[in-house]
N, C-alpha and C. Protein backbone atom coordinates (compact mmCIF):
# COMPACT_ATOMS: atom_id res chain seq x y z
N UNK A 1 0.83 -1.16 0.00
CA UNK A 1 0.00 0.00 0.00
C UNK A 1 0.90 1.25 0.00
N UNK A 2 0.86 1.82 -0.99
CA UNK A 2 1.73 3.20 -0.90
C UNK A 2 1.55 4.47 0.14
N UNK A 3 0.52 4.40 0.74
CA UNK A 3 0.44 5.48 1.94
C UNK A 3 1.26 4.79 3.12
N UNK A 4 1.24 3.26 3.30
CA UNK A 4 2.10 2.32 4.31
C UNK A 4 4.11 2.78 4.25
N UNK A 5 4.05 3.13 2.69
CA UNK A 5 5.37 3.11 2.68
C UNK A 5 5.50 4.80 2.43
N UNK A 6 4.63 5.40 2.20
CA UNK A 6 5.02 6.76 2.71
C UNK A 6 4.88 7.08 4.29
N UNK A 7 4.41 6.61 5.15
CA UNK A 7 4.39 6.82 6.60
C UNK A 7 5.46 6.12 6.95
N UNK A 8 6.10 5.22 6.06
CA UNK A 8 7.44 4.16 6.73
C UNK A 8 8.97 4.99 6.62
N UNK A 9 8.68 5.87 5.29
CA UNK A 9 9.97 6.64 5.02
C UNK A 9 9.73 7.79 5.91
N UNK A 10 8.84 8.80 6.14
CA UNK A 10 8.48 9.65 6.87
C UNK A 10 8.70 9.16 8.71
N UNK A 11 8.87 7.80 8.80
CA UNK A 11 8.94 7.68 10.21
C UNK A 11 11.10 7.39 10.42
N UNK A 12 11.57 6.84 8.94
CA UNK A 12 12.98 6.75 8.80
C UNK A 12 13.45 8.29 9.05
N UNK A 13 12.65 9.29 8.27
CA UNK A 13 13.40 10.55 8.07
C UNK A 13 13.24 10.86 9.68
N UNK A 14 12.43 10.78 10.59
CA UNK A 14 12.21 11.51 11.76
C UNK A 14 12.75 10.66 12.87
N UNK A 15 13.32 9.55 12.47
CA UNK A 15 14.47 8.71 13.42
C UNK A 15 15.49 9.80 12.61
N UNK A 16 16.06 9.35 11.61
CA UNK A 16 17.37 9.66 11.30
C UNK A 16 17.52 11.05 11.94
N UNK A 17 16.59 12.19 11.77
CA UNK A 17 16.77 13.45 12.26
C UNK A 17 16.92 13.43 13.47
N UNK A 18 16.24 12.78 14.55
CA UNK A 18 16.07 12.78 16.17
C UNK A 18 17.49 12.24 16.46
N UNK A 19 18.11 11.28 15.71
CA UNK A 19 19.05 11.01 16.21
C UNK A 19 20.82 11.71 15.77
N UNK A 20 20.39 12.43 14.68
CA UNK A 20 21.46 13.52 14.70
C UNK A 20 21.27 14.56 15.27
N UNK A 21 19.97 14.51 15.95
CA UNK A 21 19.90 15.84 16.93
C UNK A 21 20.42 15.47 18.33
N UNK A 22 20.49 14.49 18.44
CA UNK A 22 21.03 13.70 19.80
C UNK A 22 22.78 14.42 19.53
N UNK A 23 23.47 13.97 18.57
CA UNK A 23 25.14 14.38 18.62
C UNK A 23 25.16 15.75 18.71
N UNK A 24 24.21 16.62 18.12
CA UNK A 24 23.96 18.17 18.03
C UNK A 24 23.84 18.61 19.07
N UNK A 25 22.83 18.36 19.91
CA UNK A 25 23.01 18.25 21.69
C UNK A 25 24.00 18.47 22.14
N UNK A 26 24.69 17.26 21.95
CA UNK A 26 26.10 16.86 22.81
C UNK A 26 26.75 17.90 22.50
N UNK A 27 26.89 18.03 20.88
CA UNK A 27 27.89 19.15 20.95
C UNK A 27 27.86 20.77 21.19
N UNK A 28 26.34 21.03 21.35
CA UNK A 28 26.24 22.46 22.44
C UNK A 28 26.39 22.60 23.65
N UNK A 29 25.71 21.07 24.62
CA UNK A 29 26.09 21.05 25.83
C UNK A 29 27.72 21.34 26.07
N UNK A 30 28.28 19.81 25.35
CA UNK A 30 29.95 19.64 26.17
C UNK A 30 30.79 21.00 25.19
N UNK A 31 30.50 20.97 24.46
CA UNK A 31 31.34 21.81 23.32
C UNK A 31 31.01 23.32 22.92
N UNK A 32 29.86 23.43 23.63
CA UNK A 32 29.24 24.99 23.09
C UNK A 32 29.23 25.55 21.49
N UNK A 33 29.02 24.33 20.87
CA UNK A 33 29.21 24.22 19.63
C UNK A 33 27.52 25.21 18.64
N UNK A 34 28.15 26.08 18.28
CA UNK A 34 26.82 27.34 17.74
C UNK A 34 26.58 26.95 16.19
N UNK A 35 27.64 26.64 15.46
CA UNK A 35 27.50 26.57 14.20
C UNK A 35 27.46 25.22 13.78
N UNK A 36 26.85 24.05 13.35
CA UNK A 36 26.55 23.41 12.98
C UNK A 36 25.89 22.82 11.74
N UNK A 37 25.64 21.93 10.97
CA UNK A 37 24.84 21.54 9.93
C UNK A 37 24.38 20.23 10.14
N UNK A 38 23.45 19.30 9.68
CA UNK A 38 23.16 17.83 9.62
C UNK A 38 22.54 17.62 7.81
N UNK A 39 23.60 16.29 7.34
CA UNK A 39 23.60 15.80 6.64
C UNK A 39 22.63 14.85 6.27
N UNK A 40 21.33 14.81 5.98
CA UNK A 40 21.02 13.51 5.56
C UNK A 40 20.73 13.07 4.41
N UNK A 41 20.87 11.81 4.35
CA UNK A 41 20.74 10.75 3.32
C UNK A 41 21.78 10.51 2.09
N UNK A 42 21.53 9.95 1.33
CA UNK A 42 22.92 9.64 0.08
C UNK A 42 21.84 10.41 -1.86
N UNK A 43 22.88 10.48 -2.56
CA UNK A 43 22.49 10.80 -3.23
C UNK A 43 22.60 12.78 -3.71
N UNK A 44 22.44 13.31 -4.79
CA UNK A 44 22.34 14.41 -4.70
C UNK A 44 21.48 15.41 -3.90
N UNK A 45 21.51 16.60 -3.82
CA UNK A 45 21.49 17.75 -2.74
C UNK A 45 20.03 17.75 -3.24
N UNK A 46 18.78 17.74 -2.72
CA UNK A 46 17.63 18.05 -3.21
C UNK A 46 17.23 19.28 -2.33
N UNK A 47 17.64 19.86 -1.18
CA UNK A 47 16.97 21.35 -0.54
C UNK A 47 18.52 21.40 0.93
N UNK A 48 18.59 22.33 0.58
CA UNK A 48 19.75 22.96 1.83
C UNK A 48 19.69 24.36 2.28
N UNK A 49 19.69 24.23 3.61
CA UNK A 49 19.52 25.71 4.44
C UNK A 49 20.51 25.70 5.14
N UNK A 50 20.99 26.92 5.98
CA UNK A 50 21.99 26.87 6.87
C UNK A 50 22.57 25.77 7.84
N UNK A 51 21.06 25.08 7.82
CA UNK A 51 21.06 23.86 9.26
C UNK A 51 21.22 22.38 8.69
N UNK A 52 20.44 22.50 7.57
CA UNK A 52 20.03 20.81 7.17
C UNK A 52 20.65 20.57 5.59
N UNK A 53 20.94 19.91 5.50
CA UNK A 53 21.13 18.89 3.84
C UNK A 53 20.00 17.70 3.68
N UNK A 54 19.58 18.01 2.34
CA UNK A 54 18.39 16.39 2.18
C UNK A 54 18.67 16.10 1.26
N UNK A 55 19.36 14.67 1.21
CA UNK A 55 19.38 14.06 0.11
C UNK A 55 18.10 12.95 -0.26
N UNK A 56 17.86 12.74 -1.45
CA UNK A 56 16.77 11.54 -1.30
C UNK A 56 16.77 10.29 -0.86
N UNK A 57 17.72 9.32 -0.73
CA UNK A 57 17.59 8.38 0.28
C UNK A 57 18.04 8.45 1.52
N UNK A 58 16.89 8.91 2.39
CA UNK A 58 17.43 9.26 4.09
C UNK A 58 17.41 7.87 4.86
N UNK A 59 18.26 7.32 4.74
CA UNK A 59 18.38 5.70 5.77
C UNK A 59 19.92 6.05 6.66
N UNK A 60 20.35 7.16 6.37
CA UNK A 60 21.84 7.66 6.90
C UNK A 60 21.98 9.43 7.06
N UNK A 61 22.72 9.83 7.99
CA UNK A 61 22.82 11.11 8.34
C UNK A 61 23.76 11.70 8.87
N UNK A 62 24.50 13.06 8.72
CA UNK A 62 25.70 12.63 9.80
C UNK A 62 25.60 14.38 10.23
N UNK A 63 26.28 14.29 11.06
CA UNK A 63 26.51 16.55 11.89
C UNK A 63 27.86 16.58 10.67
N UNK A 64 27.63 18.10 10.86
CA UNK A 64 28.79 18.73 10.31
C UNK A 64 29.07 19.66 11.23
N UNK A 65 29.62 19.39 12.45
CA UNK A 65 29.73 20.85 13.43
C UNK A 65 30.98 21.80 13.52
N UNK A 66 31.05 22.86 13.34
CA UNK A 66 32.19 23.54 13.28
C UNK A 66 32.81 23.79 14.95
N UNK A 67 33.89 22.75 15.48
CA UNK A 67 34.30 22.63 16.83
C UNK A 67 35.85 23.37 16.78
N UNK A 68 36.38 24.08 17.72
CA UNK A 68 37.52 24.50 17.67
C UNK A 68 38.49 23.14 17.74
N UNK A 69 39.09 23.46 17.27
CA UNK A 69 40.23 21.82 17.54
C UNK A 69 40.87 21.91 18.72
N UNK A 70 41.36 22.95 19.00
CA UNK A 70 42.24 23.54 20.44
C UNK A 70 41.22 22.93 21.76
N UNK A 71 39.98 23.52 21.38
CA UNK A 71 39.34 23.89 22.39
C UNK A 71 38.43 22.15 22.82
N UNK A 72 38.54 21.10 21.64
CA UNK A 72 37.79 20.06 21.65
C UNK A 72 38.64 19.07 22.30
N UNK A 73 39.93 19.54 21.93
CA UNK A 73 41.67 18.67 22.46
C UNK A 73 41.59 18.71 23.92
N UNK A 74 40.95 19.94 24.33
CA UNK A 74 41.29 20.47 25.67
C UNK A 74 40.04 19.51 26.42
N UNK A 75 39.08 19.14 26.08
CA UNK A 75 38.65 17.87 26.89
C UNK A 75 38.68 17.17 27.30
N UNK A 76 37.68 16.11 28.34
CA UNK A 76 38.23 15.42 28.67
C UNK A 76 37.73 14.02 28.20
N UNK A 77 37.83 12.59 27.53
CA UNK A 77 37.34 11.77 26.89
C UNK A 77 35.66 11.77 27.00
N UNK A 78 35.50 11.08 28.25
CA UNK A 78 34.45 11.02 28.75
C UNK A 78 33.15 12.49 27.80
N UNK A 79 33.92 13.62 27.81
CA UNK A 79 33.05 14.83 27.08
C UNK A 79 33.16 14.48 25.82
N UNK A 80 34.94 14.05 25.01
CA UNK A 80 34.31 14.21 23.97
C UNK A 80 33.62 12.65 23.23
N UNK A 81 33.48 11.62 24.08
CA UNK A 81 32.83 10.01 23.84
C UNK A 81 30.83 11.03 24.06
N UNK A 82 30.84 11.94 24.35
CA UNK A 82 29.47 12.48 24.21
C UNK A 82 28.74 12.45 22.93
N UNK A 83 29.44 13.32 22.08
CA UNK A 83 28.85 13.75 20.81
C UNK A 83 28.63 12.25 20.08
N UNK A 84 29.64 11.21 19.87
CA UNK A 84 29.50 9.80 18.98
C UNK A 84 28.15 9.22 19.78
N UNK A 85 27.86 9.61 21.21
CA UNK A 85 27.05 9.08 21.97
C UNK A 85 26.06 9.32 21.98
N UNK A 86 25.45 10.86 21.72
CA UNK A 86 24.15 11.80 21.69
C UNK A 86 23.11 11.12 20.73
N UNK A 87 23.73 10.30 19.70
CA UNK A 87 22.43 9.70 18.81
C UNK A 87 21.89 8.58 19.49
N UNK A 88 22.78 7.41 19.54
CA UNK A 88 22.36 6.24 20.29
C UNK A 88 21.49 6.44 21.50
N UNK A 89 21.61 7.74 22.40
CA UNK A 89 21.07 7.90 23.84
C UNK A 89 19.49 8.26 22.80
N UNK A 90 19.23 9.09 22.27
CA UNK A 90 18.07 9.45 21.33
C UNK A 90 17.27 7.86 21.08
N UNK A 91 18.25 7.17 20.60
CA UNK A 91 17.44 5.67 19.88
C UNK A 91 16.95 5.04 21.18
N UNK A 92 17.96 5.03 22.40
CA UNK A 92 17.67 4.22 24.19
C UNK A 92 16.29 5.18 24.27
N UNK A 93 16.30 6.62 24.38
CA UNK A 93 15.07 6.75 24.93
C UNK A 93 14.14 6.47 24.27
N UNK A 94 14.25 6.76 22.81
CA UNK A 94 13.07 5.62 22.29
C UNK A 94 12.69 4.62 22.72
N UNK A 95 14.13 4.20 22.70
CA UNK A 95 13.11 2.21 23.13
C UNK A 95 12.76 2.21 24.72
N UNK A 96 13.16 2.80 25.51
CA UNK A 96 12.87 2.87 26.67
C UNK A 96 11.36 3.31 27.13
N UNK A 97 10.72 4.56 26.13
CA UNK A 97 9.31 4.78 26.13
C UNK A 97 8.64 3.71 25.51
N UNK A 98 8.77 3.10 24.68
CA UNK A 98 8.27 2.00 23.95
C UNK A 98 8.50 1.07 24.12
N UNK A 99 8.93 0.15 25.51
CA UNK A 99 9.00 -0.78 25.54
C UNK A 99 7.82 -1.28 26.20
N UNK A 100 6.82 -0.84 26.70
CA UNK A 100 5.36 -0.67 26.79
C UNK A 100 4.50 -1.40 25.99
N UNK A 101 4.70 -1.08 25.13
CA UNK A 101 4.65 -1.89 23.74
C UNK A 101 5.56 -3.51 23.12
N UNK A 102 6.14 -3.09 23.56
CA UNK A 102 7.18 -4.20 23.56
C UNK A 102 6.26 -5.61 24.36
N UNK A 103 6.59 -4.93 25.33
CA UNK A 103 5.92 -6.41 26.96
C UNK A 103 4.57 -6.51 26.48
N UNK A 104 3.42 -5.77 26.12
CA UNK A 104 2.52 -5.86 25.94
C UNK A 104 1.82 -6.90 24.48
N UNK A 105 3.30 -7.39 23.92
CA UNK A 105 2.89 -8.04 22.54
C UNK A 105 2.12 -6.98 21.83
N UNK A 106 1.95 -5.95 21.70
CA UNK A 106 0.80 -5.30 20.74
C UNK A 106 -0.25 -5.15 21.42
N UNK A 107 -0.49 -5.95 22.05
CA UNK A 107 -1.66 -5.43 23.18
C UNK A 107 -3.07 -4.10 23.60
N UNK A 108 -1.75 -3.03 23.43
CA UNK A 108 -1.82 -1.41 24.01
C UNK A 108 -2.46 -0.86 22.72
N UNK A 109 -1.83 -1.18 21.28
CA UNK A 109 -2.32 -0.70 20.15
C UNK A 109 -3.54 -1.80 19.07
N UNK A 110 -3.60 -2.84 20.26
CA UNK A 110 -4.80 -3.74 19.46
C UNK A 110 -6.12 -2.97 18.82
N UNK A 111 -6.62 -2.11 19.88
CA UNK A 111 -8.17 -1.13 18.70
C UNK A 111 -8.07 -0.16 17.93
N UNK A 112 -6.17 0.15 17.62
CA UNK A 112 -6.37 0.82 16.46
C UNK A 112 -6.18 0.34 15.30
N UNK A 113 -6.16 1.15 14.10
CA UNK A 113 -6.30 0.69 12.46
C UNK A 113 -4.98 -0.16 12.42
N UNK A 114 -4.59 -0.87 11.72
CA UNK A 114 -4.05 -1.75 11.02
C UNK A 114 -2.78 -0.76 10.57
N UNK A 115 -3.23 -0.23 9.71
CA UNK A 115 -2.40 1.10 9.52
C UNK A 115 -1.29 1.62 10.85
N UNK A 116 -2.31 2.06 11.59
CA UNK A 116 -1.29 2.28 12.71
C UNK A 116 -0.33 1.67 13.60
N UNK A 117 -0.86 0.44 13.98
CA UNK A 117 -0.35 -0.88 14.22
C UNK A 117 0.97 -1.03 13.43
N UNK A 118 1.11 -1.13 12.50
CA UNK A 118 1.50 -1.66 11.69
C UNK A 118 2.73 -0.37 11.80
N UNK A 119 2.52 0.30 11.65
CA UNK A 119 3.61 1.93 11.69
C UNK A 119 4.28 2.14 12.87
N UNK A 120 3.96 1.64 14.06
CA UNK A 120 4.52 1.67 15.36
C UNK A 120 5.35 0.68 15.69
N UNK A 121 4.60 -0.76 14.89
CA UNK A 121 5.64 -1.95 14.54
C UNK A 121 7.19 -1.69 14.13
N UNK A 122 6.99 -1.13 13.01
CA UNK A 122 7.83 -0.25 11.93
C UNK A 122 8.41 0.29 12.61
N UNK A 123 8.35 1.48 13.50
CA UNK A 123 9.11 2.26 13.75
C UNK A 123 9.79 1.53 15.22
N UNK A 124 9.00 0.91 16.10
CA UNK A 124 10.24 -0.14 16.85
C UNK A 124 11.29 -0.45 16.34
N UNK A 125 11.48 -1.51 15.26
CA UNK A 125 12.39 -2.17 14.42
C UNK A 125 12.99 -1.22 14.27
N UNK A 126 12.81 -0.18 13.35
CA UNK A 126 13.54 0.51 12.89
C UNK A 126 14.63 1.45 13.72
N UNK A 127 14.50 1.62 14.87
CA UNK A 127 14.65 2.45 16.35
C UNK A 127 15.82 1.48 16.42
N UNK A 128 15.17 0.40 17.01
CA UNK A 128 16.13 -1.21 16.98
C UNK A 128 17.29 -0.91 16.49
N UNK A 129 16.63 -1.08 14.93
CA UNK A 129 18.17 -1.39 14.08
C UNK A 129 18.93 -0.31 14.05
N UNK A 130 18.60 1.11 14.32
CA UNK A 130 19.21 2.28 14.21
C UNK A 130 20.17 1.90 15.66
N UNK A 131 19.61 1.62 16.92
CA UNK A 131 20.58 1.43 17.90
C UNK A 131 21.59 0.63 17.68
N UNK A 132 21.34 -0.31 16.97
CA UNK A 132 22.46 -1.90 17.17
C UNK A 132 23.49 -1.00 15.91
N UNK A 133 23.19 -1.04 14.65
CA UNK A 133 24.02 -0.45 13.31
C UNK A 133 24.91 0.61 13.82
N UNK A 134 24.27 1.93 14.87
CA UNK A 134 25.22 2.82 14.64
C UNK A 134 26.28 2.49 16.32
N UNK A 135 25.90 1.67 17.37
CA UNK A 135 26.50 0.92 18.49
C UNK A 135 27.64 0.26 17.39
N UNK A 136 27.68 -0.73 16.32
CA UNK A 136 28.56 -1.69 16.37
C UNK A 136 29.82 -1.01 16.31
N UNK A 137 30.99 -0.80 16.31
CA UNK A 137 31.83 -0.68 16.02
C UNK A 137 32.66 -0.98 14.88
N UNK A 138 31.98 -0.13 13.44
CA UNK A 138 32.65 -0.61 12.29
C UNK A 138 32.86 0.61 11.64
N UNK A 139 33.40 0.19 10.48
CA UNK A 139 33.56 1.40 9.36
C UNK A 139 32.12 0.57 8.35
N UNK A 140 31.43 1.76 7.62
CA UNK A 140 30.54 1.45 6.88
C UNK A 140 31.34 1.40 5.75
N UNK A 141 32.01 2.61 5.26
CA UNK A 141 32.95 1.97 4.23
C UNK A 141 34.13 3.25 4.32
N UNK A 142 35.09 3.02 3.71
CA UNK A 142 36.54 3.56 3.97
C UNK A 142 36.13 4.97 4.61
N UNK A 143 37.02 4.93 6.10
CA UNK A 143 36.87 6.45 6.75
C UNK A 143 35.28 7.09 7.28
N UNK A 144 34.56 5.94 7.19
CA UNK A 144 33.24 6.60 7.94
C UNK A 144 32.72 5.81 9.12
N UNK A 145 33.37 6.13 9.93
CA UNK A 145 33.17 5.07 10.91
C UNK A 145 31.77 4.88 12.18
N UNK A 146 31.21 3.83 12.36
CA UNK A 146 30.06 3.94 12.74
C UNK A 146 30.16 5.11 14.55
N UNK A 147 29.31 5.40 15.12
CA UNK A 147 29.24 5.95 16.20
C UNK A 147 29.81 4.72 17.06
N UNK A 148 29.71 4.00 17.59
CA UNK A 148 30.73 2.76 18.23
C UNK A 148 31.96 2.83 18.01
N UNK A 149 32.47 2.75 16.89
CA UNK A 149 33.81 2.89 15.89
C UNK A 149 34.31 4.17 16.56
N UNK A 150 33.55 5.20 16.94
CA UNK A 150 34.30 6.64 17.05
C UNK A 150 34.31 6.68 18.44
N UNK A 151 33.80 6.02 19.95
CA UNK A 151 33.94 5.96 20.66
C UNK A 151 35.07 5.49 20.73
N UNK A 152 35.01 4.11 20.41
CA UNK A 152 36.45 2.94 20.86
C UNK A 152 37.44 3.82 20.30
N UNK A 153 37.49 4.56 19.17
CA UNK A 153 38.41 5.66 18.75
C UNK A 153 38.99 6.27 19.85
N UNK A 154 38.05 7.23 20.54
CA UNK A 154 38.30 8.05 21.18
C UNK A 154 38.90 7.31 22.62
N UNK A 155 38.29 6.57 22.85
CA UNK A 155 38.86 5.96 24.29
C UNK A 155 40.44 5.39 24.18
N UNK A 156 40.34 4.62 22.51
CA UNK A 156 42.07 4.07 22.86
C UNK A 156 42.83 5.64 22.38
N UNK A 157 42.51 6.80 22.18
CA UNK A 157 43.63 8.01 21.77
C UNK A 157 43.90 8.32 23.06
């Protein structure tokens, strides 16, 4: 059903965003970081403002924050293991409100539409896989290394 898979990409774009707003966080709290951008998706530039990039396939996203180097050096791990951290904490409180849902088997959302059901399903999983993918500790491909990857970074420097 094509309205199913337009509420499915519309629920990807508003993970992917929530959770680059999580590193964006981090980096105003620990970093006082003012100037910033967020990248999403692959593919050419379809709309850009001071803040955001949209590309058309949003399944990926990344900050572009302008941090002093001096001033980011001058931290202390623990601050700067924040920012790789700020998305994943975004995906935990997700699943942490929704695990309600979880214990309940479906339960909680049994008398609504099918539709909806079905979209909350969706966006669990998807929450899910956004936690475990950007946790593992890998490179996705040469030099882009997952949020896990940039912790263990930071902890063995």
């Amino acid at each position: 059903m094509m309205i199913e898979l337009i509420i499915k990409y519309l629920i990807i774009i508003v993970l992917v965003f929530c959770h680059e707003m999580g590193h964006i966080l981090m980096c105003i709290i620990f970093f006082k970081c003012k100037d910033w951008k967020i990248d999403m998706g692959l593919g050419k530039v379809l709309f850009e403002t001071k803040r955001l990039i949209i590309r058309p396939i949003i399944v990926v996203g990344k900050i572009l924050p302008q941090l002093d180097g001096e001033y980011y050096n001058s931290k202390s791990k623990l601050q700067k293991i924040m920012i790789p951290l700020g998305g994943p904490l975004f995906n935990l409180i997700v699943l942490i409100v929704t695990i309600p849902l979880l214990i309940s088997e479906g339960k909680m959302i049994a008398g609504y539409s099918h539709l909806f059901q079905e979209s909350i399903k969706f966006l669990l999983r998807f929450n899910m896989a956004q936690l475990f993918w950007t946790l593992l500790p890998i490179y996705y491909k040469r030099d882009v290394p997952s949020d896990g990857r940039r912790i263990i970074e930071i902890i063995k420097d």
